[in-house]
PDB file of N, CA and C in Angstrom:
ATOM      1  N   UNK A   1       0.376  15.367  11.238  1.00  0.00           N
ATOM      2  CA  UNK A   1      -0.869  15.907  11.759  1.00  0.00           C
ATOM      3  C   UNK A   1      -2.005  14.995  11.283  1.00  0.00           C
ATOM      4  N   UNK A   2      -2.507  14.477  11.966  1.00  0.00           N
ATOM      5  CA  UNK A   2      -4.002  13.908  11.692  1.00  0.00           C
ATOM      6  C   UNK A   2      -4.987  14.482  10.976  1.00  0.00           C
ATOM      7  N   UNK A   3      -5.806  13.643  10.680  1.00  0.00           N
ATOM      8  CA  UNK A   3      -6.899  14.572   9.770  1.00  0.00           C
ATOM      9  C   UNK A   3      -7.760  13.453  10.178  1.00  0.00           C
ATOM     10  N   UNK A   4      -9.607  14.781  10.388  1.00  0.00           N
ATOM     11  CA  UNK A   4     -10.743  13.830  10.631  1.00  0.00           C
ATOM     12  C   UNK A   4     -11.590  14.358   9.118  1.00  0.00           C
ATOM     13  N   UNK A   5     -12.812  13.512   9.135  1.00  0.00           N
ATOM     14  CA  UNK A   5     -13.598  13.654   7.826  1.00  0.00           C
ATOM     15  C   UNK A   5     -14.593  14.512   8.956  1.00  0.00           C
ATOM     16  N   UNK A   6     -15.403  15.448   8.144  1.00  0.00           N
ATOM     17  CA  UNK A   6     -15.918  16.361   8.424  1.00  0.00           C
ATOM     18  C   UNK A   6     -17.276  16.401   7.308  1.00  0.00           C
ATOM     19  N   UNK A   7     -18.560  16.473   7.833  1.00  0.00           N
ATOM     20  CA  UNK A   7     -19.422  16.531   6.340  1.00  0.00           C
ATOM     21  C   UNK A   7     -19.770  18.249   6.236  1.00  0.00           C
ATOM     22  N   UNK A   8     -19.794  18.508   5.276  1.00  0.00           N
ATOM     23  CA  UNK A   8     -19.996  19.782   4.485  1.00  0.00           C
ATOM     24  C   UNK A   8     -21.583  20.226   4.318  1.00  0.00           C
ATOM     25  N   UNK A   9     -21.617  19.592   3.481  1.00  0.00           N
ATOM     26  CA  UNK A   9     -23.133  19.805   2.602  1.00  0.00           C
ATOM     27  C   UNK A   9     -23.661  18.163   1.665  1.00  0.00           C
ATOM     28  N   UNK A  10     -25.065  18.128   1.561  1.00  0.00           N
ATOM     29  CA  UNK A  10     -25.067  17.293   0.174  1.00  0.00           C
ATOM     30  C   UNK A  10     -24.617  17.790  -1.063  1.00  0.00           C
ATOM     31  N   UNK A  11     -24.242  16.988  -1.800  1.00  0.00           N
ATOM     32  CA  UNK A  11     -23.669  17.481  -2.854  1.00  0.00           C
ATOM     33  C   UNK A  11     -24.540  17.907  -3.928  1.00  0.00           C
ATOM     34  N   UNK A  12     -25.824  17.298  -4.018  1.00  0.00           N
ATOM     35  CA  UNK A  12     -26.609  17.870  -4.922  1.00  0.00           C
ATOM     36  C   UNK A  12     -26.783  19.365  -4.184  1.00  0.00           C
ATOM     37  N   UNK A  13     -26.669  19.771  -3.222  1.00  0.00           N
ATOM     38  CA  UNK A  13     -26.925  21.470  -2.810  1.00  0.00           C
ATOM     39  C   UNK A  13     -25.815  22.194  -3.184  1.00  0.00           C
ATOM     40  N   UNK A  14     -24.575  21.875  -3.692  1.00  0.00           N
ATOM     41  CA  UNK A  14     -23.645  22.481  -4.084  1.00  0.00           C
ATOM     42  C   UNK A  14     -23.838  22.871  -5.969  1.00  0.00           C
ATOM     43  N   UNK A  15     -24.135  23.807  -6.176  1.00  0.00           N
ATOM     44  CA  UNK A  15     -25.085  24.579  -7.328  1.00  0.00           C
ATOM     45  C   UNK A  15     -23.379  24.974  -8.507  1.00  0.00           C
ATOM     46  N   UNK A  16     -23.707  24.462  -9.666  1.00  0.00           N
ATOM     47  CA  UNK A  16     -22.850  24.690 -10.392  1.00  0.00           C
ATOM     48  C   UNK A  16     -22.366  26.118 -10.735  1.00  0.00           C
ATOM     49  N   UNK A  17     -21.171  26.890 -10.212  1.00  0.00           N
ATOM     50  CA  UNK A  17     -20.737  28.299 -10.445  1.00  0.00           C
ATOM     51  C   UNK A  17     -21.243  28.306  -9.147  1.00  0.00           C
ATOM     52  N   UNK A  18     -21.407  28.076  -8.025  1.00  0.00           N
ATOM     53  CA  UNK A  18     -21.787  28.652  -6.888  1.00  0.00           C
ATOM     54  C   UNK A  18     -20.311  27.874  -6.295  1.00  0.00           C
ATOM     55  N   UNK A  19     -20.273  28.665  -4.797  1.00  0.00           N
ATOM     56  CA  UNK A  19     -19.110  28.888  -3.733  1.00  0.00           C
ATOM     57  C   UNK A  19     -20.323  28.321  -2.372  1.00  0.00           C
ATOM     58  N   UNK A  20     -20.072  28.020  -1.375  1.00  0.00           N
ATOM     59  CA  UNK A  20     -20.693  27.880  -0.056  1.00  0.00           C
ATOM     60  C   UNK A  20     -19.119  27.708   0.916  1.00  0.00           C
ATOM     61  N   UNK A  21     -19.641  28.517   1.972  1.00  0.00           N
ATOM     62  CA  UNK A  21     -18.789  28.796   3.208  1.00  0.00           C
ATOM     63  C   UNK A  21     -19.041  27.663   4.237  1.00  0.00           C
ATOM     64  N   UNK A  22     -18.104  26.848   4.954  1.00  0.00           N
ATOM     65  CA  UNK A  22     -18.775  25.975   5.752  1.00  0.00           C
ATOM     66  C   UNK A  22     -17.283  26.345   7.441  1.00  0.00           C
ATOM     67  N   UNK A  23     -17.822  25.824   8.311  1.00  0.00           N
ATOM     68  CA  UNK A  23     -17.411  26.019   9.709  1.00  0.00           C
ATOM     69  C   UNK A  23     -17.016  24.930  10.093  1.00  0.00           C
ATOM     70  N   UNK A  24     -16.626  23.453   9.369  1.00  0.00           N
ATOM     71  CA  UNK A  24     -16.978  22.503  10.292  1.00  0.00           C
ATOM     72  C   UNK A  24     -16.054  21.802  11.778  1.00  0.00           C
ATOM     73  N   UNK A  25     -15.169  23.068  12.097  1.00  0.00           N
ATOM     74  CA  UNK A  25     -14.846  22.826  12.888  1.00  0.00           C
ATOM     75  C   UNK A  25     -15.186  24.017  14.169  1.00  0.00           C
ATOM     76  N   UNK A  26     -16.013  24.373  14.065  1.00  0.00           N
ATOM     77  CA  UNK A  26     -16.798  25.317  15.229  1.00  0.00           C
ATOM     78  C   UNK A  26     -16.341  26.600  15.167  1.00  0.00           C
ATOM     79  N   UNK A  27     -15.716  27.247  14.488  1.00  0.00           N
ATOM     80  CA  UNK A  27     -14.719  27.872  14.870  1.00  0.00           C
ATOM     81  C   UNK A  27     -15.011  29.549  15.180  1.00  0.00           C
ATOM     82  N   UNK A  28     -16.542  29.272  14.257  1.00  0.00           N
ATOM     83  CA  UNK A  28     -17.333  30.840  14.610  1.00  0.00           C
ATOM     84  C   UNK A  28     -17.193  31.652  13.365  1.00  0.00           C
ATOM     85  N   UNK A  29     -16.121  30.848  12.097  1.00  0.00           N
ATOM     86  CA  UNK A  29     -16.070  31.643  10.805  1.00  0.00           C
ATOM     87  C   UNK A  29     -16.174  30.513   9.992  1.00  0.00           C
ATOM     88  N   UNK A  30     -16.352  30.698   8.405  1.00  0.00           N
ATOM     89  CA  UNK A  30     -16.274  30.068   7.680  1.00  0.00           C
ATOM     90  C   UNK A  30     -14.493  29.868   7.428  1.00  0.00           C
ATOM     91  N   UNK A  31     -14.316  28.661   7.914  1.00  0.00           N
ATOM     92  CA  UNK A  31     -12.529  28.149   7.647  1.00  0.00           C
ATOM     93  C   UNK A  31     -12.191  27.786   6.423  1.00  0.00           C
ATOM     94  N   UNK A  32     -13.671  27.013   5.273  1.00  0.00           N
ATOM     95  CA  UNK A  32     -13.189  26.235   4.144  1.00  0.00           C
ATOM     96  C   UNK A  32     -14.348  27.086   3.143  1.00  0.00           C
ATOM     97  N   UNK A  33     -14.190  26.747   1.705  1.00  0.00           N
ATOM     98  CA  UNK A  33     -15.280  26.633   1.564  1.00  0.00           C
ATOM     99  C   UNK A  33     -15.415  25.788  -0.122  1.00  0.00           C
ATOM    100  N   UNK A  34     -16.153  25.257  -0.797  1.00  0.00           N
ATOM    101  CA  UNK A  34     -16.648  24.295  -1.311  1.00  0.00           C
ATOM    102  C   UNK A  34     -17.160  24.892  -3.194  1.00  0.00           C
ATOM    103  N   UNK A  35     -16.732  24.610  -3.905  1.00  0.00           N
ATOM    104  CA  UNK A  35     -17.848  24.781  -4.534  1.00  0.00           C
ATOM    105  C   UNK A  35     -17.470  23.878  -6.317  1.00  0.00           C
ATOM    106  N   UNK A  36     -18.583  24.291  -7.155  1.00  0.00           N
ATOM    107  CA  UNK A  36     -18.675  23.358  -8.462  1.00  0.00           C
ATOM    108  C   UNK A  36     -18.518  24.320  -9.103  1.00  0.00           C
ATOM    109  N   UNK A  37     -17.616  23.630 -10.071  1.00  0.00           N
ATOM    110  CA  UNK A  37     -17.577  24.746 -11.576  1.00  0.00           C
ATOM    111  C   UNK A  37     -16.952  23.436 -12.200  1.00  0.00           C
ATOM    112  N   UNK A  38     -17.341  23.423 -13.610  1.00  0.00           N
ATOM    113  CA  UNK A  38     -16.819  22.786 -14.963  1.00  0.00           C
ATOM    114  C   UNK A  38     -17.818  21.466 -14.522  1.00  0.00           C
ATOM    115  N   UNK A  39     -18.941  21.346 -13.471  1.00  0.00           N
ATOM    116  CA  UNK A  39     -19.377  20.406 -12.604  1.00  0.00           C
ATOM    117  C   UNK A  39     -17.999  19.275 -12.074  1.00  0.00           C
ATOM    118  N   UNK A  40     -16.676  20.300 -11.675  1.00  0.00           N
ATOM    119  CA  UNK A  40     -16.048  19.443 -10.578  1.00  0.00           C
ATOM    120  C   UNK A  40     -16.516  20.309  -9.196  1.00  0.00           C
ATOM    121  N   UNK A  41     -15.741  19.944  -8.380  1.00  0.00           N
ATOM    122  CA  UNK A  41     -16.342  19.780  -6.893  1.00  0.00           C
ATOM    123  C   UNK A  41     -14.880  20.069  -6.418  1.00  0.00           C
ATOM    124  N   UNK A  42     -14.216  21.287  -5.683  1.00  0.00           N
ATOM    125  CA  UNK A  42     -13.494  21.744  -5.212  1.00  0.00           C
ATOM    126  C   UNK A  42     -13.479  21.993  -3.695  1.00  0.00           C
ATOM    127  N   UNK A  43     -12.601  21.819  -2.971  1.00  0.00           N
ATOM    128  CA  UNK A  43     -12.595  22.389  -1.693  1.00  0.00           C
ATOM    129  C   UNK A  43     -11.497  22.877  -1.331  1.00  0.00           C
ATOM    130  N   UNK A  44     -11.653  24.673  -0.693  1.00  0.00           N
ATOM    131  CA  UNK A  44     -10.167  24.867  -0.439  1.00  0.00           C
ATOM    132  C   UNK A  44     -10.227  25.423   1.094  1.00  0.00           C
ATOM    133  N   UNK A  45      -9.029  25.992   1.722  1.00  0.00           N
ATOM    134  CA  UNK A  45      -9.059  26.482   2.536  1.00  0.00           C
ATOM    135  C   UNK A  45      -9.715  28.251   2.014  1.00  0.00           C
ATOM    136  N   UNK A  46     -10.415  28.494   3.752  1.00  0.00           N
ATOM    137  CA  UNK A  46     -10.511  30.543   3.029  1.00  0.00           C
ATOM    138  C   UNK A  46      -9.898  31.019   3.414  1.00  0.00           C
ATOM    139  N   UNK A  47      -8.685  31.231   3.114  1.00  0.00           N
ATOM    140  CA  UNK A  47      -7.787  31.957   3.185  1.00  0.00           C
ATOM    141  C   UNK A  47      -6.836  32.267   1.742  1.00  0.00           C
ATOM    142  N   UNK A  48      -6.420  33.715   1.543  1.00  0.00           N
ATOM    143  CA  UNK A  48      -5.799  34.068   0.777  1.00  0.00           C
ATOM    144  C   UNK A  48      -4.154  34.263   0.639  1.00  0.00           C
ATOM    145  N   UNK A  49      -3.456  33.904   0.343  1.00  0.00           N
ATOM    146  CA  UNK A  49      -2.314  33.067   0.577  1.00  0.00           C
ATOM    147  C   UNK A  49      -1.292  34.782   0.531  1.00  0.00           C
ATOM    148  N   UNK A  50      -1.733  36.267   0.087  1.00  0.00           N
ATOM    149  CA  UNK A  50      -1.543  37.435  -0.192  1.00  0.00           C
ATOM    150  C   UNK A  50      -0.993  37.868   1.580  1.00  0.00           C
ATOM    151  N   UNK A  51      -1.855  38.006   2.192  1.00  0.00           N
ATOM    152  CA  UNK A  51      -1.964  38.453   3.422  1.00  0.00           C
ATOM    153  C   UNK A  51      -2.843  37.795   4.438  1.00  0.00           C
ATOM    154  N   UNK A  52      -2.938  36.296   4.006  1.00  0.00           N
ATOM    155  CA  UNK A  52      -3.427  36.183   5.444  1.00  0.00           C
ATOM    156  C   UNK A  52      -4.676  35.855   5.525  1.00  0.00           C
ATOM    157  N   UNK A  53      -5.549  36.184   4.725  1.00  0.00           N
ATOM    158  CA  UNK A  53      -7.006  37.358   4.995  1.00  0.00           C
ATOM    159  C   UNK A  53      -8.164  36.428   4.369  1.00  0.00           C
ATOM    160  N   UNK A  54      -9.432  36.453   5.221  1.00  0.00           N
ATOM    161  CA  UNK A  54     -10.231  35.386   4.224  1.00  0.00           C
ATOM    162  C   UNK A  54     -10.885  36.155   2.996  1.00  0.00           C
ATOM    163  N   UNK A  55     -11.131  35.483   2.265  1.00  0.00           N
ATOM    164  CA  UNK A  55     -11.706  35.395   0.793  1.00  0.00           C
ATOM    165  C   UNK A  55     -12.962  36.356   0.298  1.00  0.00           C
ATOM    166  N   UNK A  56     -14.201  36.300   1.097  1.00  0.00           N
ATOM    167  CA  UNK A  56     -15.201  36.659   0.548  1.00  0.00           C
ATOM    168  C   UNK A  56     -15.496  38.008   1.380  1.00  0.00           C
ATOM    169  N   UNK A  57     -16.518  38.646   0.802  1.00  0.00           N
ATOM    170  CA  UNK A  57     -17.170  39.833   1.195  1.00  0.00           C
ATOM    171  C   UNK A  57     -17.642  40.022   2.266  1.00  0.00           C
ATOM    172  N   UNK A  58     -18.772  38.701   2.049  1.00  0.00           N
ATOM    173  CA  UNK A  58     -19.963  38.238   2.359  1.00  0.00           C
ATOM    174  C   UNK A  58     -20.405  36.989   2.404  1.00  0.00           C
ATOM    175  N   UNK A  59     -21.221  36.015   3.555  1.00  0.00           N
ATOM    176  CA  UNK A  59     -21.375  34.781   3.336  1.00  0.00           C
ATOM    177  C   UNK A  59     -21.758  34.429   2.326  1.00  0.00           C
ATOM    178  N   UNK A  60     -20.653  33.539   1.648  1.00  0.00           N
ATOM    179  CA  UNK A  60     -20.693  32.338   0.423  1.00  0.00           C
ATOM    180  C   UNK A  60     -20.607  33.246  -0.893  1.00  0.00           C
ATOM    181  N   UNK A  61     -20.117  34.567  -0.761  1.00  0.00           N
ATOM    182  CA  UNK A  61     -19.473  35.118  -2.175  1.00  0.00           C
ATOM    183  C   UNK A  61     -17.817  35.162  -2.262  1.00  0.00           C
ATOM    184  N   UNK A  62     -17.926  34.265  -2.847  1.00  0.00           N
ATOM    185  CA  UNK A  62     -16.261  33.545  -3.319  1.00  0.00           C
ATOM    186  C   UNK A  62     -15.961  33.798  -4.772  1.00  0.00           C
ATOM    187  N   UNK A  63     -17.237  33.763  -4.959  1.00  0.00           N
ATOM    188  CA  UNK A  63     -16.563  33.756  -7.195  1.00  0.00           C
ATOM    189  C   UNK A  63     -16.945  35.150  -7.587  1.00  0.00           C
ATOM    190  N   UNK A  64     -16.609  35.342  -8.909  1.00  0.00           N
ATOM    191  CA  UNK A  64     -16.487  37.025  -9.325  1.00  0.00           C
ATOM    192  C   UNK A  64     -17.927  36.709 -10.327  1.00  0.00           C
ATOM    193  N   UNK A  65     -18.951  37.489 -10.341  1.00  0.00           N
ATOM    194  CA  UNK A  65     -20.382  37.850 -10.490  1.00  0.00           C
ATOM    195  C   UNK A  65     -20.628  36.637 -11.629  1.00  0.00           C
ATOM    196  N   UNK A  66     -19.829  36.326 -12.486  1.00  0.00           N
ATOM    197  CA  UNK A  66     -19.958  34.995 -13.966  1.00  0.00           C
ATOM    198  C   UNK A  66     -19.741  34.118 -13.215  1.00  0.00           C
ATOM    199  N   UNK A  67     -19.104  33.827 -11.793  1.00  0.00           N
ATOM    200  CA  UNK A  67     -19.161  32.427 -11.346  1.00  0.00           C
ATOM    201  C   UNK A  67     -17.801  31.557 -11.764  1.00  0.00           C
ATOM    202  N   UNK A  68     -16.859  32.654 -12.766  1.00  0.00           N
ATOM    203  CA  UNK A  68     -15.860  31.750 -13.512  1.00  0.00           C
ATOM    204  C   UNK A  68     -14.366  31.650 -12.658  1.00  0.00           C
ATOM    205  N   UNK A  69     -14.731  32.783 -11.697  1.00  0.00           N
ATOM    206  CA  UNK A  69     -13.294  33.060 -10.881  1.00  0.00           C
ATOM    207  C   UNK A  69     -13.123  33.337  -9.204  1.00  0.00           C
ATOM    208  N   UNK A  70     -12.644  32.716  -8.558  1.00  0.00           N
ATOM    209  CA  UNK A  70     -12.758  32.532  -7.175  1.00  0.00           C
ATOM    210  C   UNK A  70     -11.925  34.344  -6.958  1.00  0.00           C
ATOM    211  N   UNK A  71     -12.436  34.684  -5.952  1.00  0.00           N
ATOM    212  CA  UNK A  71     -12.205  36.302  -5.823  1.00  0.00           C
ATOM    213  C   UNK A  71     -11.661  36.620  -4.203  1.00  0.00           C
ATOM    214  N   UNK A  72     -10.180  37.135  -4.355  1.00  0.00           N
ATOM    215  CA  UNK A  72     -10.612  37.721  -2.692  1.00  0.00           C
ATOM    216  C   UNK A  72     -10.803  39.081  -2.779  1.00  0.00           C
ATOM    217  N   UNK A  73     -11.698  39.466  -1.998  1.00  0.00           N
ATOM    218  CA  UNK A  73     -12.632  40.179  -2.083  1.00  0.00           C
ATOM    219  C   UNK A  73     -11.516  41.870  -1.241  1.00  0.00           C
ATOM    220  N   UNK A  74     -10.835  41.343  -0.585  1.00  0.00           N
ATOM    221  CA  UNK A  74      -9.579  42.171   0.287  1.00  0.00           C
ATOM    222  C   UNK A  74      -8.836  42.786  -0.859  1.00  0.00           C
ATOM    223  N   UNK A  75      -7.817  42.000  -1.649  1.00  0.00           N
ATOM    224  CA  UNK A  75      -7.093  42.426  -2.558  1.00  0.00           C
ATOM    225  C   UNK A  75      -7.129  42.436  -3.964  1.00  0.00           C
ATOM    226  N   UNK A  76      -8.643  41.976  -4.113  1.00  0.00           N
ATOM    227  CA  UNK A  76      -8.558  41.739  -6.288  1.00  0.00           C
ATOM    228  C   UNK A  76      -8.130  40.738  -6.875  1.00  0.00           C
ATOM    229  N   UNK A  77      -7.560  39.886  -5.459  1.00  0.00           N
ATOM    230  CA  UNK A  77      -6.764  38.591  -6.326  1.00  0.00           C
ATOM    231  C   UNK A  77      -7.806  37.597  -6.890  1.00  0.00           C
ATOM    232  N   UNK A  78      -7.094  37.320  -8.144  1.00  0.00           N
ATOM    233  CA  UNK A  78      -8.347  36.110  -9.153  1.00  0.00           C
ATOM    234  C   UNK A  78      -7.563  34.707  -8.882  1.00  0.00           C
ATOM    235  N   UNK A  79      -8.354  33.517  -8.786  1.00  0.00           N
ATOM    236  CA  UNK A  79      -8.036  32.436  -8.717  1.00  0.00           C
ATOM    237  C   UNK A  79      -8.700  31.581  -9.824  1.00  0.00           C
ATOM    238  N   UNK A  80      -7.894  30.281 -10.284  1.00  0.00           N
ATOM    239  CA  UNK A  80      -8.657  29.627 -10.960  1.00  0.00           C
ATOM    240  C   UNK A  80      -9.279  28.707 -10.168  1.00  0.00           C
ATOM    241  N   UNK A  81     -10.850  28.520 -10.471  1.00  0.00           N
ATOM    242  CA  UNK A  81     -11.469  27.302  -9.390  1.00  0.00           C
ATOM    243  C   UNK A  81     -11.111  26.036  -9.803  1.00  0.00           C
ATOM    244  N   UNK A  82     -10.341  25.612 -10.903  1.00  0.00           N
ATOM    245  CA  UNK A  82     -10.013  24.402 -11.040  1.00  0.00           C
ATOM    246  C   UNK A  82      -8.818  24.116 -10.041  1.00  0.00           C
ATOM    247  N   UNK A  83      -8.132  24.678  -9.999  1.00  0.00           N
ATOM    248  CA  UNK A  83      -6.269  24.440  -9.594  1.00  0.00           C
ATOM    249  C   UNK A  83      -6.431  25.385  -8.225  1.00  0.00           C
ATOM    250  N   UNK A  84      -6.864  26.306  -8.143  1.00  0.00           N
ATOM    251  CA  UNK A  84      -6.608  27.687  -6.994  1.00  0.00           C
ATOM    252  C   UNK A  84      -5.485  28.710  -7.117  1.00  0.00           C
ATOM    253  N   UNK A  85      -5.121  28.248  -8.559  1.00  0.00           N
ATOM    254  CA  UNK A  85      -3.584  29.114  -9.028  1.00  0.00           C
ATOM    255  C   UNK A  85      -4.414  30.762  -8.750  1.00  0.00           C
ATOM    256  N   UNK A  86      -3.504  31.188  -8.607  1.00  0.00           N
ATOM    257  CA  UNK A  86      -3.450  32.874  -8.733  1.00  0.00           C
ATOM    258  C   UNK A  86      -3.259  33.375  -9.972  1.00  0.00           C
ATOM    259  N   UNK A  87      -3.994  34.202 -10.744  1.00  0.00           N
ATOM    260  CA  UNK A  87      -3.726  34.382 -12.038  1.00  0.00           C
ATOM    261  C   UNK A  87      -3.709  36.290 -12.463  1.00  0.00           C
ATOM    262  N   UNK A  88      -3.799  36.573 -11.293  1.00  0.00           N
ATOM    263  CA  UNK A  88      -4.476  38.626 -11.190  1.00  0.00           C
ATOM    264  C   UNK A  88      -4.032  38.724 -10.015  1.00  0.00           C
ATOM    265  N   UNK A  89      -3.417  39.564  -9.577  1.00  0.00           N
ATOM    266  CA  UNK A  89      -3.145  40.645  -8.034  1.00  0.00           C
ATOM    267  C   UNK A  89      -1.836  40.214  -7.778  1.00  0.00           C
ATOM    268  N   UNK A  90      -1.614  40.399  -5.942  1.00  0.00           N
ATOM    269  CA  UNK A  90      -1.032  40.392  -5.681  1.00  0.00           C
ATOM    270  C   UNK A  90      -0.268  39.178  -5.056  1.00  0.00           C
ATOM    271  N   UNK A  91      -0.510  38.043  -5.521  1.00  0.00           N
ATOM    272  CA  UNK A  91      -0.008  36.858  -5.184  1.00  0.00           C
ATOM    273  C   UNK A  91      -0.146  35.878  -6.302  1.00  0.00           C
ATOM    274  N   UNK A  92       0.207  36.523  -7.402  1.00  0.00           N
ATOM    275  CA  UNK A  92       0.290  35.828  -8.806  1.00  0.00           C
ATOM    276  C   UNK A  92       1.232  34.867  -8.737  1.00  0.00           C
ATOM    277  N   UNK A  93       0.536  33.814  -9.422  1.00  0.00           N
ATOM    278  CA  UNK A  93       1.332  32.496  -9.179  1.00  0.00           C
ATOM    279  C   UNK A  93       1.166  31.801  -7.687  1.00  0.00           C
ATOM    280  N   UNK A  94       0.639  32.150  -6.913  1.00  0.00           N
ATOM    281  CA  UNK A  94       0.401  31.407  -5.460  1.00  0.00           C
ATOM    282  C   UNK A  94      -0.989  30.774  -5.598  1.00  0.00           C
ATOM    283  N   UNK A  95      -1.207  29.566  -5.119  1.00  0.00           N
ATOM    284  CA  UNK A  95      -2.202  28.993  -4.665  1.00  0.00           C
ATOM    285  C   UNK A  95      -2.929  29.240  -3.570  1.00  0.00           C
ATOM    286  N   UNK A  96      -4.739  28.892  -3.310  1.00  0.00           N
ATOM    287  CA  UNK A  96      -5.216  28.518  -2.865  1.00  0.00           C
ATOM    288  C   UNK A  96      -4.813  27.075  -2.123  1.00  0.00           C
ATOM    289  N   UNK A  97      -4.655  27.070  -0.821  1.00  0.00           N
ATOM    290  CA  UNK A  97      -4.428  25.738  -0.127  1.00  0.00           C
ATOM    291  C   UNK A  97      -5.608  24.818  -0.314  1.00  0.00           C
ATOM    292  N   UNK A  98      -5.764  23.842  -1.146  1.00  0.00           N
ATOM    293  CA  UNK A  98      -6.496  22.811  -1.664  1.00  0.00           C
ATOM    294  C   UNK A  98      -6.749  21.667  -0.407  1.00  0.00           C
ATOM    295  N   UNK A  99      -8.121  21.549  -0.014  1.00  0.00           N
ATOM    296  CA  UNK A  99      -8.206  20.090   1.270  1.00  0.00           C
ATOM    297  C   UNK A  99      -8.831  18.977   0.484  1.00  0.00           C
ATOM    298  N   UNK A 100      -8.441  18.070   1.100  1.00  0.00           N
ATOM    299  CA  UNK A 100      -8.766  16.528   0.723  1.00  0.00           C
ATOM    300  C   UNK A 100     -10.480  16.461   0.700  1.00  0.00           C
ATOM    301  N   UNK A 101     -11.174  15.754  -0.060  1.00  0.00           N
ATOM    302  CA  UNK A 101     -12.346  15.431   0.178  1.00  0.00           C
ATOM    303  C   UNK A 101     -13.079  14.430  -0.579  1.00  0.00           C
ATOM    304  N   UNK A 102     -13.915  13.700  -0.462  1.00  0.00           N
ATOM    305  CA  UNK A 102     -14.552  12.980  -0.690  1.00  0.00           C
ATOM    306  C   UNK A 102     -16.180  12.737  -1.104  1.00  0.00           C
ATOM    307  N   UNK A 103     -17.020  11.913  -1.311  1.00  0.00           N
ATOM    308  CA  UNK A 103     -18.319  12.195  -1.245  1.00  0.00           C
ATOM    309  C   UNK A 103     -18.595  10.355  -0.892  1.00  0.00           C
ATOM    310  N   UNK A 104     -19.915  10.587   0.360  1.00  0.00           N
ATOM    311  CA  UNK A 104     -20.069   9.121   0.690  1.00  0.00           C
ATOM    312  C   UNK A 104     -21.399   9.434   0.986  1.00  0.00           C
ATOM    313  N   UNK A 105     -22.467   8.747   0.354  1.00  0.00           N
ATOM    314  CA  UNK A 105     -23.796   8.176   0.477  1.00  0.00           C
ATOM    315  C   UNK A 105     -24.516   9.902   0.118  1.00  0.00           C
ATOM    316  N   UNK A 106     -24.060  10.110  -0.939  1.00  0.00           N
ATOM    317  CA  UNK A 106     -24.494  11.303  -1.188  1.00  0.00           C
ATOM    318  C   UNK A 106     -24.004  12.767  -0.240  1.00  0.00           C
ATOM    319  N   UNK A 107     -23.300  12.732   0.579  1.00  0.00           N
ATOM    320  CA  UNK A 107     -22.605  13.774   1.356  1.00  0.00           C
ATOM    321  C   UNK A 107     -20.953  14.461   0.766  1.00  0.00           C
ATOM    322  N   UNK A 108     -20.577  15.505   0.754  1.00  0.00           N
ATOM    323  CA  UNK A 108     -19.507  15.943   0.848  1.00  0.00           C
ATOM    324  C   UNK A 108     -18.631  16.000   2.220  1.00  0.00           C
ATOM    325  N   UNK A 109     -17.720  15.340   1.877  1.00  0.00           N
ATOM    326  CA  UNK A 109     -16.666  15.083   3.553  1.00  0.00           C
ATOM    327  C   UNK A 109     -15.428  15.585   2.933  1.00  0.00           C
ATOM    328  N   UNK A 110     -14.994  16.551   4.036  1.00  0.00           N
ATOM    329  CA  UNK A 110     -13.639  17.649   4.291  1.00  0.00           C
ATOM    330  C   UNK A 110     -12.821  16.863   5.343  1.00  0.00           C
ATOM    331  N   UNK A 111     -11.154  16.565   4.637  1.00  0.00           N
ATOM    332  CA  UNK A 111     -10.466  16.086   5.847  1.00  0.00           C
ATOM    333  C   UNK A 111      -9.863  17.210   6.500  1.00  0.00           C
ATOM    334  N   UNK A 112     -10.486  17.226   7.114  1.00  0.00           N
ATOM    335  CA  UNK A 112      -9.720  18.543   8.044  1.00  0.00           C
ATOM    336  C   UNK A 112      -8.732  17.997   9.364  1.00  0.00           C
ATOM    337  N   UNK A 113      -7.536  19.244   9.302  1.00  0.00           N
ATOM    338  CA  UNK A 113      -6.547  19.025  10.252  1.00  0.00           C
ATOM    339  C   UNK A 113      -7.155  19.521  11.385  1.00  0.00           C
ATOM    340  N   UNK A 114      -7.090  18.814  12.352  1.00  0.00           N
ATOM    341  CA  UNK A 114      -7.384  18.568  13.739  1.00  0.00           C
ATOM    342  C   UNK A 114      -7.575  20.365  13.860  1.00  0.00           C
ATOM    343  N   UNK A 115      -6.159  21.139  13.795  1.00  0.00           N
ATOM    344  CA  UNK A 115      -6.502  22.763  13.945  1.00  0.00           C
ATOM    345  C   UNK A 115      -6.378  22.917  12.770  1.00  0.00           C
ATOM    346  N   UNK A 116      -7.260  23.894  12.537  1.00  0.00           N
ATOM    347  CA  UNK A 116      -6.660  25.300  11.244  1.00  0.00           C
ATOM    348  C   UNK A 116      -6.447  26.307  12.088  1.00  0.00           C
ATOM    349  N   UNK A 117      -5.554  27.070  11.861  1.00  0.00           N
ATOM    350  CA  UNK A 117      -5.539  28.433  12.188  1.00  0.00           C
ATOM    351  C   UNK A 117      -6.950  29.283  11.195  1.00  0.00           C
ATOM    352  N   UNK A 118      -7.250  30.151  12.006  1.00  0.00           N
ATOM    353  CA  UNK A 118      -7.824  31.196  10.993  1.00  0.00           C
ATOM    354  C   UNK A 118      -7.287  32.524  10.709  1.00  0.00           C
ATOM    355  N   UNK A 119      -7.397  33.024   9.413  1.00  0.00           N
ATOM    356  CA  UNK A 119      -7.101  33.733   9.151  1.00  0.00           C
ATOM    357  C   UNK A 119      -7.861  35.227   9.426  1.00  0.00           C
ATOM    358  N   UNK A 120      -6.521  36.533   9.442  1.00  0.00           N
ATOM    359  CA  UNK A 120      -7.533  37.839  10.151  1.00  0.00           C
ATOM    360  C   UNK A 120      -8.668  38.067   9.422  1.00  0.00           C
TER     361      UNK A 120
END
């Protein structure tokens, strides 16, 4: 499967302990979403690997209120934002699907597969 680069956000707008939701393939939902903690720079898919189901509540609430733990908001499951391991609920030990990315001339770029499915 191919993969195109996709830009996200600047990276200085990506706020340390913060999450952001991005679309960049039209799709009408947030498909990925982005964020800094430990000041690394993560990008995963939103989807929760439990059931299917995307991640947040609400646009761009991904982490649990300290900012220390990626949250789906459906089932309680805790993630670590370093790795995307599952560490609480119901898909302990499963990952977050992790995407390729980059940063060029100050931008964040997502290689995204031609499709994602989205999740319900």
């Amino acid at each position: 499967m191919s993969a195109i680069a996709q830009p996200l956000c600047r990276l200085d707008e990506l706020e340390e302990g913060r999450a952001r939701g991005f679309d960049p393939l039209a799709q009408g939902r947030d498909s990925v979403f982005a964020l800094r903690h430990d000041n690394q720079v993560r990008v995963y898919r939103n989807r929760c690997p439990h059931l299917d189901v995307r991640l947040e509540y609400r646009k761009d609430r991904f982490l649990s209120a300290d900012g220390q733990l990626i949250v789906c908001y459906a089932h309680g499951a805790q993630f670590l934002p370093a790795t995307g391991e599952c560490i609480y609920g119901p898909c302990l030990g499963q990952r977050l699907e992790a995407l390729p990315f980059c940063e060029k001339d100050g931008w964040l770029l997502v290689q995204m597969p031609e499709e994602l499915p989205q999740p319900g």
